[in-house]
N, C-alpha and C. Protein backbone atom coordinates (compact mmCIF):
# COMPACT_ATOMS: atom_id res chain seq x y z
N UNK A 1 146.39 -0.97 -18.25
CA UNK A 1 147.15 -1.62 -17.22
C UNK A 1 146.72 -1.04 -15.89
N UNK A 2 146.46 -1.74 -14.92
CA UNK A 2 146.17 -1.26 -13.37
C UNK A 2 147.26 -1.20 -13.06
N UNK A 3 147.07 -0.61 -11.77
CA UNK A 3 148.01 0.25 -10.54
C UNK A 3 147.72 -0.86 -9.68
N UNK A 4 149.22 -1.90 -9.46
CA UNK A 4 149.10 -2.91 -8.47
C UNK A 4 150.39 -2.27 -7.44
N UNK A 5 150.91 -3.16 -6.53
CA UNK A 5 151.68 -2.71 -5.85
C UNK A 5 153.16 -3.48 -6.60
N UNK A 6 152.95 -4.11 -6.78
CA UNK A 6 153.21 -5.51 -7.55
C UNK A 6 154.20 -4.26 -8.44
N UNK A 7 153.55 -4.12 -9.68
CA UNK A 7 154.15 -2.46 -11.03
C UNK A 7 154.44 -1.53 -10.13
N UNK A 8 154.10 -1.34 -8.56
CA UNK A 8 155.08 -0.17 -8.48
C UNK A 8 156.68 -0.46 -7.59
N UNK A 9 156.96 -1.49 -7.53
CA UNK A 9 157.80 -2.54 -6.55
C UNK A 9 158.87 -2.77 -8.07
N UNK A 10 158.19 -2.34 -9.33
CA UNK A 10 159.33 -2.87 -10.30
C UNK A 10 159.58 -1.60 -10.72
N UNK A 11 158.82 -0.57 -10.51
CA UNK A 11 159.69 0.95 -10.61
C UNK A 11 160.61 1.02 -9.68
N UNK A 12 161.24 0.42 -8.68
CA UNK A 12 162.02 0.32 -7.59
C UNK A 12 161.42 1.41 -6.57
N UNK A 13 160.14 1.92 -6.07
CA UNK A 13 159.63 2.05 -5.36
C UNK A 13 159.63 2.38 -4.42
N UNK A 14 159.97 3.01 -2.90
CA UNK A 14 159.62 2.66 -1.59
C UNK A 14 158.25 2.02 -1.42
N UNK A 15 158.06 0.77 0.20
CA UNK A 15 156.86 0.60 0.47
C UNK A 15 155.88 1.73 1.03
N UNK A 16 156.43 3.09 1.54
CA UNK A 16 156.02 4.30 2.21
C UNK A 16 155.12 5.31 0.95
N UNK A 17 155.96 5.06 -0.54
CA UNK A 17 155.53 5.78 -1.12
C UNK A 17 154.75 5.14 -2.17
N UNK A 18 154.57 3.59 -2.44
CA UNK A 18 153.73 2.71 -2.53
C UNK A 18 152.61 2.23 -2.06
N UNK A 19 152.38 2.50 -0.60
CA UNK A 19 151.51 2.80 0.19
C UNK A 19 150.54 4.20 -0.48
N UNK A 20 151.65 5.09 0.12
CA UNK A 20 150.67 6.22 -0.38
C UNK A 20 149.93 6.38 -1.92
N UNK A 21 150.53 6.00 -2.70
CA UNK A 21 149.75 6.09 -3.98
C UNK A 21 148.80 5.26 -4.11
N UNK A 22 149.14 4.13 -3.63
CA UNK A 22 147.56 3.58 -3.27
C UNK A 22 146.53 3.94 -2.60
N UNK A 23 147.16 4.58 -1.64
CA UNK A 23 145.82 5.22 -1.28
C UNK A 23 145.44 6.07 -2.05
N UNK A 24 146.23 6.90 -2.76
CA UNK A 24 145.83 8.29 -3.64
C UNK A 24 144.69 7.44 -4.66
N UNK A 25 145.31 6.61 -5.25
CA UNK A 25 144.96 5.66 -6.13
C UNK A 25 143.25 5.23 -5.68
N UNK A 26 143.33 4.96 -4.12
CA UNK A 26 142.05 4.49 -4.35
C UNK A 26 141.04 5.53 -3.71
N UNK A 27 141.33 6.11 -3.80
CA UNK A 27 140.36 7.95 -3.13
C UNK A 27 140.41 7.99 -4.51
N UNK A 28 141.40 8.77 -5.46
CA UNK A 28 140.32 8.61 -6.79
C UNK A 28 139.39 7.54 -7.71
N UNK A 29 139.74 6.40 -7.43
CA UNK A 29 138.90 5.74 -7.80
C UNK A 29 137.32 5.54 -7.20
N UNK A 30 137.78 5.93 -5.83
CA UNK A 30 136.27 6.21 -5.14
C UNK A 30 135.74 7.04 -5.41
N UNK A 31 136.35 8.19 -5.58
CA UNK A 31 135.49 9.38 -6.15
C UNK A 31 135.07 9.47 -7.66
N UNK A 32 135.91 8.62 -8.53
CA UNK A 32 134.97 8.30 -9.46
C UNK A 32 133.75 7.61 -9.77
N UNK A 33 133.97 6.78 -8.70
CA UNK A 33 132.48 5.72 -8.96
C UNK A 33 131.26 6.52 -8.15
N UNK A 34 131.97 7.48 -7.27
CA UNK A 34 130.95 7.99 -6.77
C UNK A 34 130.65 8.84 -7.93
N UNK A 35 131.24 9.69 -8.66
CA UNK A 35 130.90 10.42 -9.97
C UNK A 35 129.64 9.85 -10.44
N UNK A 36 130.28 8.81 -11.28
CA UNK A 36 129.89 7.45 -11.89
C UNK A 36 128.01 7.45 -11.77
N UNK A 37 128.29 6.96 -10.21
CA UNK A 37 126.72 6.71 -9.74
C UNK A 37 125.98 8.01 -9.67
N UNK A 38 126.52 9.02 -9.42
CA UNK A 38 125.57 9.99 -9.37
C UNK A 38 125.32 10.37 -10.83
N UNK A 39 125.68 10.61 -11.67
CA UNK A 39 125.32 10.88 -13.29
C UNK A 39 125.06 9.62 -14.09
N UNK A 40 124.88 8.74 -13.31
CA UNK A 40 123.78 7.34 -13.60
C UNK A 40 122.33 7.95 -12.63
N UNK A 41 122.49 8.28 -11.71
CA UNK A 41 121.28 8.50 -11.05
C UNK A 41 120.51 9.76 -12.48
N UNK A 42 121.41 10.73 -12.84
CA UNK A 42 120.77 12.03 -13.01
C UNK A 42 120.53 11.41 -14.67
N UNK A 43 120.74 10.60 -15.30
CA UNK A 43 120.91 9.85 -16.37
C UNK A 43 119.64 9.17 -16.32
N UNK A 44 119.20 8.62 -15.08
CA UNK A 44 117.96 7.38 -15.07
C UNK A 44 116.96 8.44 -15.01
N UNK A 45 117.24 9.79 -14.43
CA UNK A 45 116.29 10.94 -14.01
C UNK A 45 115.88 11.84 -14.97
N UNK A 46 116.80 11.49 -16.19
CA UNK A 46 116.71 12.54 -17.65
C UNK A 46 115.54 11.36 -18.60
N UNK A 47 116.04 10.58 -18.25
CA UNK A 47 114.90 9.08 -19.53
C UNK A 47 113.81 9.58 -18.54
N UNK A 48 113.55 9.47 -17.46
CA UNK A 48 112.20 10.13 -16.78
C UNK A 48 111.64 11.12 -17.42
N UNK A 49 112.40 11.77 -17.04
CA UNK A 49 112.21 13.38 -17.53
C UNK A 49 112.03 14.14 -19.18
N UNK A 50 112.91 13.07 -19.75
CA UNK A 50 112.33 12.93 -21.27
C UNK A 50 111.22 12.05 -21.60
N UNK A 51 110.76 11.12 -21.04
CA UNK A 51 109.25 10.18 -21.48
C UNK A 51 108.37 11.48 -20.78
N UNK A 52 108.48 11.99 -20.00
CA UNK A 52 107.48 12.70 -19.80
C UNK A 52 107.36 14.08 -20.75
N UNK A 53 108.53 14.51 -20.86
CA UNK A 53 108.37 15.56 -22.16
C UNK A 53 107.57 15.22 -23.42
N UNK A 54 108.35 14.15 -23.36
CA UNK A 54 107.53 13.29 -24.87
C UNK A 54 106.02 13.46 -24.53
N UNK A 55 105.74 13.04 -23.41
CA UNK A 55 103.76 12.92 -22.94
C UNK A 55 103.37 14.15 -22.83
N UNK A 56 104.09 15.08 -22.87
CA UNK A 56 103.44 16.69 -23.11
C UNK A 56 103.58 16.82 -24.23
N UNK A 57 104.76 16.58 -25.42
CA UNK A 57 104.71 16.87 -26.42
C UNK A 57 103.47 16.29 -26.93
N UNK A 58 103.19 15.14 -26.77
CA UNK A 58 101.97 14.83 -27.52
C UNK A 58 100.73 15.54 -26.71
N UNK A 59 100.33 15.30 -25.72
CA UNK A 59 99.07 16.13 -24.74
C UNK A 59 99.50 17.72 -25.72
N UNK A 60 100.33 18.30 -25.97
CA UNK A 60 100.32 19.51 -27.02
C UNK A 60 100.21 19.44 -28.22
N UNK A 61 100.20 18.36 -28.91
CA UNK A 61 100.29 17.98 -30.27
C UNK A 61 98.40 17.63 -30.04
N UNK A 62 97.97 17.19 -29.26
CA UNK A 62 96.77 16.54 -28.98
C UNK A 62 95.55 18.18 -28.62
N UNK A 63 96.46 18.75 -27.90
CA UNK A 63 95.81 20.00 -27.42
C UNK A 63 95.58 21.04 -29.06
N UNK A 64 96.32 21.35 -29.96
CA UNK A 64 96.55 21.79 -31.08
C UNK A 64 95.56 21.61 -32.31
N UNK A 65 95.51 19.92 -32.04
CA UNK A 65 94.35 19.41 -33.23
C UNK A 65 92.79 19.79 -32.60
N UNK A 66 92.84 19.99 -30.88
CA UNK A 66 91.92 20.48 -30.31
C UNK A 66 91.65 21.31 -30.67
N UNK A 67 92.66 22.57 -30.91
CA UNK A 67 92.41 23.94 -30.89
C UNK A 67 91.92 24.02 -32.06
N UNK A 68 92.41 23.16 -33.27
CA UNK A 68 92.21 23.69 -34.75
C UNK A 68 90.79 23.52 -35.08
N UNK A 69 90.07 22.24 -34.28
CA UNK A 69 88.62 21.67 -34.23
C UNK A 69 87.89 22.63 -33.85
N UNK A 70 88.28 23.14 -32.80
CA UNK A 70 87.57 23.70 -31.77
C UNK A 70 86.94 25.77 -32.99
N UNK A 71 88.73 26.02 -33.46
CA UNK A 71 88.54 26.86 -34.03
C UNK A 71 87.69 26.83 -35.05
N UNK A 72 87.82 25.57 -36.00
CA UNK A 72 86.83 25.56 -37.51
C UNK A 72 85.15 25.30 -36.47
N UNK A 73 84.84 24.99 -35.44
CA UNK A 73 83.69 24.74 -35.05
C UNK A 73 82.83 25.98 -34.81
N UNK A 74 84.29 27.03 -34.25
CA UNK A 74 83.62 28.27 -34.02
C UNK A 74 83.41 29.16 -34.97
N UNK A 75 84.27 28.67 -36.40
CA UNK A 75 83.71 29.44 -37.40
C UNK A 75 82.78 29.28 -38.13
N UNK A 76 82.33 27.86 -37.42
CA UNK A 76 81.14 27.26 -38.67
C UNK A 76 79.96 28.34 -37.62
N UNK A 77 80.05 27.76 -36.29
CA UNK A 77 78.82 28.42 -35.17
C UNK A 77 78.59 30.02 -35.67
N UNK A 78 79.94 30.94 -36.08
CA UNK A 78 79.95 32.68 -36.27
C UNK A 78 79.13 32.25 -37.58
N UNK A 79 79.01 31.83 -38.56
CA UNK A 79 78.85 31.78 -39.88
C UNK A 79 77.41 31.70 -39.96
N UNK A 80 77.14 30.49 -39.22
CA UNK A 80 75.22 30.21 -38.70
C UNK A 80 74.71 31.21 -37.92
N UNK A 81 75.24 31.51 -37.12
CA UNK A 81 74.79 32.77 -35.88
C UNK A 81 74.57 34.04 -36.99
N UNK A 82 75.72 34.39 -38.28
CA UNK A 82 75.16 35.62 -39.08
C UNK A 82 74.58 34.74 -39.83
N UNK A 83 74.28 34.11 -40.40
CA UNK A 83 73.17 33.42 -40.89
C UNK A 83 71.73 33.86 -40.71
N UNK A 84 71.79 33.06 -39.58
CA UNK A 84 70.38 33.18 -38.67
C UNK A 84 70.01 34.78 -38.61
N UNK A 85 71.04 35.57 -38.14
CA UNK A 85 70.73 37.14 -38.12
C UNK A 85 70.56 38.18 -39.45
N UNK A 86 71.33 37.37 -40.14
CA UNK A 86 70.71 37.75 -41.28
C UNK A 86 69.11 37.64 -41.81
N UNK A 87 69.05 35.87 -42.03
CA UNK A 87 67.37 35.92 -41.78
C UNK A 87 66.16 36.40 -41.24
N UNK A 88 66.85 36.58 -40.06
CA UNK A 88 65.82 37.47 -38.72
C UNK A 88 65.38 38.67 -39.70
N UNK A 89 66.93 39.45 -39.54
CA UNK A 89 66.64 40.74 -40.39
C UNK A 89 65.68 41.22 -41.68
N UNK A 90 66.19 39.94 -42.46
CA UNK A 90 65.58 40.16 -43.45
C UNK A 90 64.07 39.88 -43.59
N UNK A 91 63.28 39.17 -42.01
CA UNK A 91 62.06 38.59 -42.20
C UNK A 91 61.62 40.16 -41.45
N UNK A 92 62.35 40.27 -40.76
CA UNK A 92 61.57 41.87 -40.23
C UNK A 92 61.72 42.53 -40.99
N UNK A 93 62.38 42.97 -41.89
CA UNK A 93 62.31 44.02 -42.84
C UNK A 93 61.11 43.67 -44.05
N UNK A 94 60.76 42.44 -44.47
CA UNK A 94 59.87 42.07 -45.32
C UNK A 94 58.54 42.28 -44.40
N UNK A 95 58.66 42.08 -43.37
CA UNK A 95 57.16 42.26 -42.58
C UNK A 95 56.87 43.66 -42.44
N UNK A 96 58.10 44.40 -42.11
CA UNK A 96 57.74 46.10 -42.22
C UNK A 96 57.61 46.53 -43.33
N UNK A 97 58.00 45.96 -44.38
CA UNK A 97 57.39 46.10 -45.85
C UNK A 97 55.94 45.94 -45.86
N UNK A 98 55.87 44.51 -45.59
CA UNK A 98 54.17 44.56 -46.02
C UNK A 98 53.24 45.23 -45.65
N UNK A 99 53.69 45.51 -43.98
CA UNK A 99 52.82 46.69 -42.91
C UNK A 99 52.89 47.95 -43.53
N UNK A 100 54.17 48.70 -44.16
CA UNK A 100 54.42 49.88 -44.50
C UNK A 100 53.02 49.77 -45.78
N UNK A 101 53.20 48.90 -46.51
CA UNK A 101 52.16 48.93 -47.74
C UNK A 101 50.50 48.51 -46.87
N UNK A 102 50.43 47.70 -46.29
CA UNK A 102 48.82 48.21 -45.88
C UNK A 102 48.47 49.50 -45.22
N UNK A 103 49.63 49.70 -44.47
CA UNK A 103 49.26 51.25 -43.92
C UNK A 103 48.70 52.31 -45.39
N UNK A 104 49.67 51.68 -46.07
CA UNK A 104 49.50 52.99 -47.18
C UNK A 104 47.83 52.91 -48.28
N UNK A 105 47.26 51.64 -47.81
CA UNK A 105 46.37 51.39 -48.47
C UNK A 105 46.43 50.19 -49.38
N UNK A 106 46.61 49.48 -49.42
CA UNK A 106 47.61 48.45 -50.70
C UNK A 106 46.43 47.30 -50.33
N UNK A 107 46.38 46.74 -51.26
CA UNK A 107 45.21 45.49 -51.30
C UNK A 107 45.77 44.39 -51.03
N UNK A 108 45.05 44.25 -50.05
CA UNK A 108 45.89 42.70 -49.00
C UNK A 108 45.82 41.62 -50.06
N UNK A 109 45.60 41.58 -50.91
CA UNK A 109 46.00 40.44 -51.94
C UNK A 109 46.93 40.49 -52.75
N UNK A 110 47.40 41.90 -52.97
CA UNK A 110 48.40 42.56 -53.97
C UNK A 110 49.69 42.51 -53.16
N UNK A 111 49.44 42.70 -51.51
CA UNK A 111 50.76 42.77 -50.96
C UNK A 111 51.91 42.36 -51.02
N UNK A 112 51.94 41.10 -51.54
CA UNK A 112 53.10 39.99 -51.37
C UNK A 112 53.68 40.84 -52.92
N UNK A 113 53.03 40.90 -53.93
CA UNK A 113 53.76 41.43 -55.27
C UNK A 113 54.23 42.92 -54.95
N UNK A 114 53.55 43.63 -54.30
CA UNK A 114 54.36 45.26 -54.11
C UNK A 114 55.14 44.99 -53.28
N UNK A 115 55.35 43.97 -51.65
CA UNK A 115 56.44 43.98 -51.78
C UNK A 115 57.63 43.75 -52.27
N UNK A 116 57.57 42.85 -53.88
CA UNK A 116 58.60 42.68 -53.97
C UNK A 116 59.20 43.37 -54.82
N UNK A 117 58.29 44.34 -55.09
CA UNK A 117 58.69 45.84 -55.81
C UNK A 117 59.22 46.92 -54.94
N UNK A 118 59.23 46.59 -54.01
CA UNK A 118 59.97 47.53 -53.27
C UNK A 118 61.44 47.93 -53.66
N UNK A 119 62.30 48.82 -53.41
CA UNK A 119 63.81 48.56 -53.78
C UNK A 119 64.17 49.59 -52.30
N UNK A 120 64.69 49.01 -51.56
CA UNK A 120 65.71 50.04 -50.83
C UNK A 120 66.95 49.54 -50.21
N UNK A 121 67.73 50.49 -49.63
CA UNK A 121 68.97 50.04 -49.38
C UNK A 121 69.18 50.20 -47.90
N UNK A 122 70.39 50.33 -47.69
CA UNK A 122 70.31 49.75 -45.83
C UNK A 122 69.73 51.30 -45.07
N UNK A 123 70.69 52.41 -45.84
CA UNK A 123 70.57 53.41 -45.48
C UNK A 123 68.90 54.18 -45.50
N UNK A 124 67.84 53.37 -45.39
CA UNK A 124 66.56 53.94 -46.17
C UNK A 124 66.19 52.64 -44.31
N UNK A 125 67.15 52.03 -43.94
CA UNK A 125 66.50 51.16 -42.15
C UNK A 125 67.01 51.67 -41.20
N UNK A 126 66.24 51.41 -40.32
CA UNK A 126 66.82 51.77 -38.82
C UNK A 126 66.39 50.45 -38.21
N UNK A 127 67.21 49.46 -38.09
CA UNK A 127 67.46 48.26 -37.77
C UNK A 127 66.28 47.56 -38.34
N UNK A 128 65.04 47.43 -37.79
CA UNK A 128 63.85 46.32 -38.82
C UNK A 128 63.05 47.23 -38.88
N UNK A 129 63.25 48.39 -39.00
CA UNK A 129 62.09 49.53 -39.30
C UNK A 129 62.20 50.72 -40.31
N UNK A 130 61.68 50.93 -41.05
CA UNK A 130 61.83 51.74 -42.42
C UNK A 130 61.80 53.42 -41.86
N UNK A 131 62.71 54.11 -41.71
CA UNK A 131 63.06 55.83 -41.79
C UNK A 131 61.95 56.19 -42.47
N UNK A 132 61.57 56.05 -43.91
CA UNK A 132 60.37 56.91 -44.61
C UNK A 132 60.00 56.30 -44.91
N UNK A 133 58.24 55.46 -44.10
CA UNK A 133 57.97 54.58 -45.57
C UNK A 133 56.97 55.36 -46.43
N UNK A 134 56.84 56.25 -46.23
CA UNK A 134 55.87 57.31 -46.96
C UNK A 134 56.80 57.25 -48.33
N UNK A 135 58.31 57.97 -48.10
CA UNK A 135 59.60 58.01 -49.45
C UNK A 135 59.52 56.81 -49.86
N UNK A 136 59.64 55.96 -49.30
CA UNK A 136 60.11 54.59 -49.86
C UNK A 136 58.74 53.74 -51.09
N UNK A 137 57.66 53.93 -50.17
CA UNK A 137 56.81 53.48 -50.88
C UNK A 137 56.63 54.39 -52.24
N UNK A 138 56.60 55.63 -51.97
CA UNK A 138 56.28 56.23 -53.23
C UNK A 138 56.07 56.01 -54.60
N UNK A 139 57.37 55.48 -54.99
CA UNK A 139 57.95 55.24 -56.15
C UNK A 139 56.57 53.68 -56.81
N UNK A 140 56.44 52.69 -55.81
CA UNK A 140 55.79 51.64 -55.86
C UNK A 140 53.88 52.06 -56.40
N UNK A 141 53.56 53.27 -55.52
CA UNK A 141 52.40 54.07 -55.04
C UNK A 141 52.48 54.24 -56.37
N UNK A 142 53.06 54.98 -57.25
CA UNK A 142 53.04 55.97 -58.30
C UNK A 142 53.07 54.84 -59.52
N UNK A 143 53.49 53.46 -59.43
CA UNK A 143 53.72 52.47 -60.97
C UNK A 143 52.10 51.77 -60.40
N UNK A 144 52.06 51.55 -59.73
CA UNK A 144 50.78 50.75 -59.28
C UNK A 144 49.87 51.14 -58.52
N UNK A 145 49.37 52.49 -59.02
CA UNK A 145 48.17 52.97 -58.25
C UNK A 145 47.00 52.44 -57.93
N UNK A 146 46.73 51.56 -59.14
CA UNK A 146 45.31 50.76 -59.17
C UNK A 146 45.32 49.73 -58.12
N UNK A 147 46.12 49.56 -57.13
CA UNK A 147 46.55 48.40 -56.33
C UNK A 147 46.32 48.96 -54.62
N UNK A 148 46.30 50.63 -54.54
CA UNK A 148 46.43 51.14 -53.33
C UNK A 148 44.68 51.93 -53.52
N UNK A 149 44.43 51.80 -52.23
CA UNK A 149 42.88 52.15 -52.23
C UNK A 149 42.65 53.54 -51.90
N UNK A 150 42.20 53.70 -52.38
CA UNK A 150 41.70 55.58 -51.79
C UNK A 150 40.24 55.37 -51.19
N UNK A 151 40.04 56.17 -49.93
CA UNK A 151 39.33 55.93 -48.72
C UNK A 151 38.34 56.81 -49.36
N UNK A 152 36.70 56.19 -49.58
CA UNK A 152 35.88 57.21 -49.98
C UNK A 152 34.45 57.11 -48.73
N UNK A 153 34.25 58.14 -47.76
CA UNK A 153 33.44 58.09 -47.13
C UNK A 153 31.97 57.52 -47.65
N UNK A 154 31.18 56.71 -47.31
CA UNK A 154 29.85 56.33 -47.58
C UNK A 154 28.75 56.66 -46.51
N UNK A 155 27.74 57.57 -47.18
CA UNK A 155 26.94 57.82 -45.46
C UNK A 155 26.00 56.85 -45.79
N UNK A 156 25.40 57.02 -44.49
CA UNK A 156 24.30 55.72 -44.20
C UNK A 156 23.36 56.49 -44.11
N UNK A 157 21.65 55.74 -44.07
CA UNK A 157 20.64 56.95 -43.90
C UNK A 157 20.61 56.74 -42.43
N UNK A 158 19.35 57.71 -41.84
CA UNK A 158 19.54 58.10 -40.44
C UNK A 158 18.73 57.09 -40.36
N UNK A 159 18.45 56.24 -38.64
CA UNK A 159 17.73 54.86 -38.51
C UNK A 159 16.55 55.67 -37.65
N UNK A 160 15.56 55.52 -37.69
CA UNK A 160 14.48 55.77 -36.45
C UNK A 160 14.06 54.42 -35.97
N UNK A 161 14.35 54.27 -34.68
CA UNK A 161 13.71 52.73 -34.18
C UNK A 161 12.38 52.89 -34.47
N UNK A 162 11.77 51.66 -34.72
CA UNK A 162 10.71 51.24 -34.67
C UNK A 162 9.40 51.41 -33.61
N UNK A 163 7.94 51.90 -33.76
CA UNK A 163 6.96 51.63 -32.76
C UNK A 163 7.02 53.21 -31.91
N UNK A 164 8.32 53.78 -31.89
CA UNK A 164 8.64 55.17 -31.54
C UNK A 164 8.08 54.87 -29.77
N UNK A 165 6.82 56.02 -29.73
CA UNK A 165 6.28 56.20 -28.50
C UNK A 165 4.37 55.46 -28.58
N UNK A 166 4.14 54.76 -29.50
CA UNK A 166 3.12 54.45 -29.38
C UNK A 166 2.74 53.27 -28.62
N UNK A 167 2.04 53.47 -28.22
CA UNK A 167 1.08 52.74 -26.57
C UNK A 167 1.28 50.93 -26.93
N UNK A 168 0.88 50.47 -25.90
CA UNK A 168 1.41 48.83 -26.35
C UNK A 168 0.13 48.68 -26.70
N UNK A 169 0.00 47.29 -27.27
CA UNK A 169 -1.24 46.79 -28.17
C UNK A 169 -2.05 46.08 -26.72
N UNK A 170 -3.28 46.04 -26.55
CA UNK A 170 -4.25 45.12 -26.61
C UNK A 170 -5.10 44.38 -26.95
N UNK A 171 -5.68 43.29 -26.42
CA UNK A 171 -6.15 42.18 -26.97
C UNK A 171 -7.52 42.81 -27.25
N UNK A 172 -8.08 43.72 -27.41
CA UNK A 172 -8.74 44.03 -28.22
C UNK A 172 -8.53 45.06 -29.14
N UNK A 173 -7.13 45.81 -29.53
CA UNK A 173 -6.60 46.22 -30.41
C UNK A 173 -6.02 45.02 -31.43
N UNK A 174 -5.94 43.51 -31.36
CA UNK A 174 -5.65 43.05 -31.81
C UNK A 174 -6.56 42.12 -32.53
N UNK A 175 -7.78 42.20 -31.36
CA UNK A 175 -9.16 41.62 -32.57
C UNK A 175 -9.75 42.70 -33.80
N UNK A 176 -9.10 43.42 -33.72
CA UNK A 176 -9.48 44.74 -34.45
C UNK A 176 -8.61 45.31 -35.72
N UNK A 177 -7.46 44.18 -35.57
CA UNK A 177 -6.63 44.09 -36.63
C UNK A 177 -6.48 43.61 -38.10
N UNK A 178 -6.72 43.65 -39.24
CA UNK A 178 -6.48 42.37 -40.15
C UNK A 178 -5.17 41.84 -39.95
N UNK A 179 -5.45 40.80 -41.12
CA UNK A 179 -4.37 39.85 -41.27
C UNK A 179 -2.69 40.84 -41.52
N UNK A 180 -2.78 41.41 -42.73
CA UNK A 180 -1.52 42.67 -42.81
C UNK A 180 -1.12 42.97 -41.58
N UNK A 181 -2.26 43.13 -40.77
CA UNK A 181 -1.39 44.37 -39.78
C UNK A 181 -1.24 43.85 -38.69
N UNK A 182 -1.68 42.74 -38.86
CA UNK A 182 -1.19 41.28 -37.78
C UNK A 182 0.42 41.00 -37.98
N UNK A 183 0.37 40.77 -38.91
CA UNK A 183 1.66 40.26 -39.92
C UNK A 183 3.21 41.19 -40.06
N UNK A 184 2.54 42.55 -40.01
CA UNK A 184 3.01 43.63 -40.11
C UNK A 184 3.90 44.17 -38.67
N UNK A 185 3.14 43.73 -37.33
CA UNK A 185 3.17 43.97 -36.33
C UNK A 185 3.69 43.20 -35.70
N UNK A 186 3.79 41.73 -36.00
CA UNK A 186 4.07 40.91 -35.44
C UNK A 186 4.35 40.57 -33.87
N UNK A 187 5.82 41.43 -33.96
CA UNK A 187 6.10 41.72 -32.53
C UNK A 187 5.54 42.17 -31.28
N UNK A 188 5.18 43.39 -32.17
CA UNK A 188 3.99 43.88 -30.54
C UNK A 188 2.55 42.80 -30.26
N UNK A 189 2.11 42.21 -31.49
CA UNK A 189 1.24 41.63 -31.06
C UNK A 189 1.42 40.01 -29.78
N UNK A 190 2.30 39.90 -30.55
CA UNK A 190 3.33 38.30 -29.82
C UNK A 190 3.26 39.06 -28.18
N UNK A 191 3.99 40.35 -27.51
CA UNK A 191 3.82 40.86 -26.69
C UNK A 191 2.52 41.22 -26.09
N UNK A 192 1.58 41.57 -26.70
CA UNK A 192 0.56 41.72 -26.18
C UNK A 192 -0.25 40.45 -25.67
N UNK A 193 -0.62 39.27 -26.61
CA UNK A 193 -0.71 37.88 -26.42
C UNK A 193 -0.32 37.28 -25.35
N UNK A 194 0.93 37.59 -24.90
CA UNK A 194 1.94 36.95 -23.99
C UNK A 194 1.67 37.71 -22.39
N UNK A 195 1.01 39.38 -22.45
CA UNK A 195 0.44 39.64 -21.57
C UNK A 195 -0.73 39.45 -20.93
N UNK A 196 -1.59 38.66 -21.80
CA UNK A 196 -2.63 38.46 -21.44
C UNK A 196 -3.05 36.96 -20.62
C-alpha cells in the first residue's frame, strides 16, 4: 500500500503533519532511488569487472598450457643438449684412445680392435684426455703384444757421391772411351758433349 495523503486524512491526520510526512516520505524515497542507481551503476561495473576477470582467467589458463609446453620443450632441449655432450665426450675419448694406442706403437690397422679392448672408467679421464695412458694401455699391451711394434734401428751403408774430385771429361777423353764406359759414364759424357 502507498503513502497517499488521501490514507493519511483517514488516520484523522493534521494537514501540517501530513504535509510533513510527505515530505519525510519523499526524501526517503529519493534517497533510495538514489541508492538504487548507484549500486546499479557499481552492479553494471562488477559484470565489467567480472568479463574481464573471466579474460584473465583464461589469458592464465592459456599462459599455463604455455608454461607446461614451454617446460616439456625445455626438457626435451636439456635431454638433447646431454645427449649431444655425451657424444662429444665419448668421440673424444675414443679418439684419445686411438692416439694413446699409436703413440704406444699399435698397428694402424689393429687400432680400431684395441680400442675396443680398452676398459676404463671415468676416474682413469681428465675431461677428453686419459691421466695414464701408459696404465691404461698396459693391460691391452700385455694380451696383444703381437699388435704393438717394437722400434728396431736399421743402419744404412755410408753413400759416397759419385765422380768424387775427378777432372771433367773431354772430347777427346771421350773418343778414347769404349762402348761400357760410354754407357757407364753417361752423364759426364752428355756434359762434356754439351760443352763442346
Amino acid at each position: 500500500m502507498s503513502l497517499t495523503r488521501k490514507l493519511l486524512r483517514e488516520l484523522h491526520l493534521e494537514d501540517a503533519h501530513i504535509e510533513r510526512i510527505i515530505a519525510a516520505h519523499v526524501e526517503t524515497v529519493d534517497a533510495l532511488r538514489q541508492e538504487r542507481d548507484a549500486l546499479s551503476a557499481q552492479a553494471a561495473q562488477l559484470d565489467s569487472i567480472a568479463a574481464e576477470r573471466d579474460a584473465l582467467r583464461d589469458q592464465v589458463a592459456d599462459l599455463t598450457a604455455h608454461r607446461d609446453e614451454a617446460a616439456r620443450i625445455q626438457a626435451d632441449f636439456d635431454a638433447y643438449r646431454a645427449q649431444v655432450d655425451a657424444d662429444r665426450l665419448s668421440a673424444a675419448r675414443q679418439s684419445a684412445i686411438r692416439a694413446a694406442l699409436l703413440d704406444a706403437g699399435a698397428n694402424p690397422q689393429a687400432v680400431d680392435l684395441l680400442a675396443g679392448a680398452v676398459v676404463t672408467d671415468d676416474a682413469a679421464w681428465e675431461e677428453g684426455r686419459l691421466k695414464d695412458a701408459a696404465g691404461t694401455l698396459a693391460p691391452v699391451r700385455e694380451r696383444y703384444a703381437s699388435l704393438f711394434a717394437r722400434p728396431v734401428p736399421v743402419p744404412t751403408p755410408r753413400l759416397s757421391p759419385p765422380g768424387g774430385d775427378a777432372p771433367a771429361l773431354t772430347r777427346d777423353d771421350v773418343g778414347r772411351m769404349s762402348e761400357q764406359e760410354i754407357l757407364a759414364n753417361w752423364g759426364a759424357v752428355q756434359s762434356a758433349l754439351r760443352g763442346m
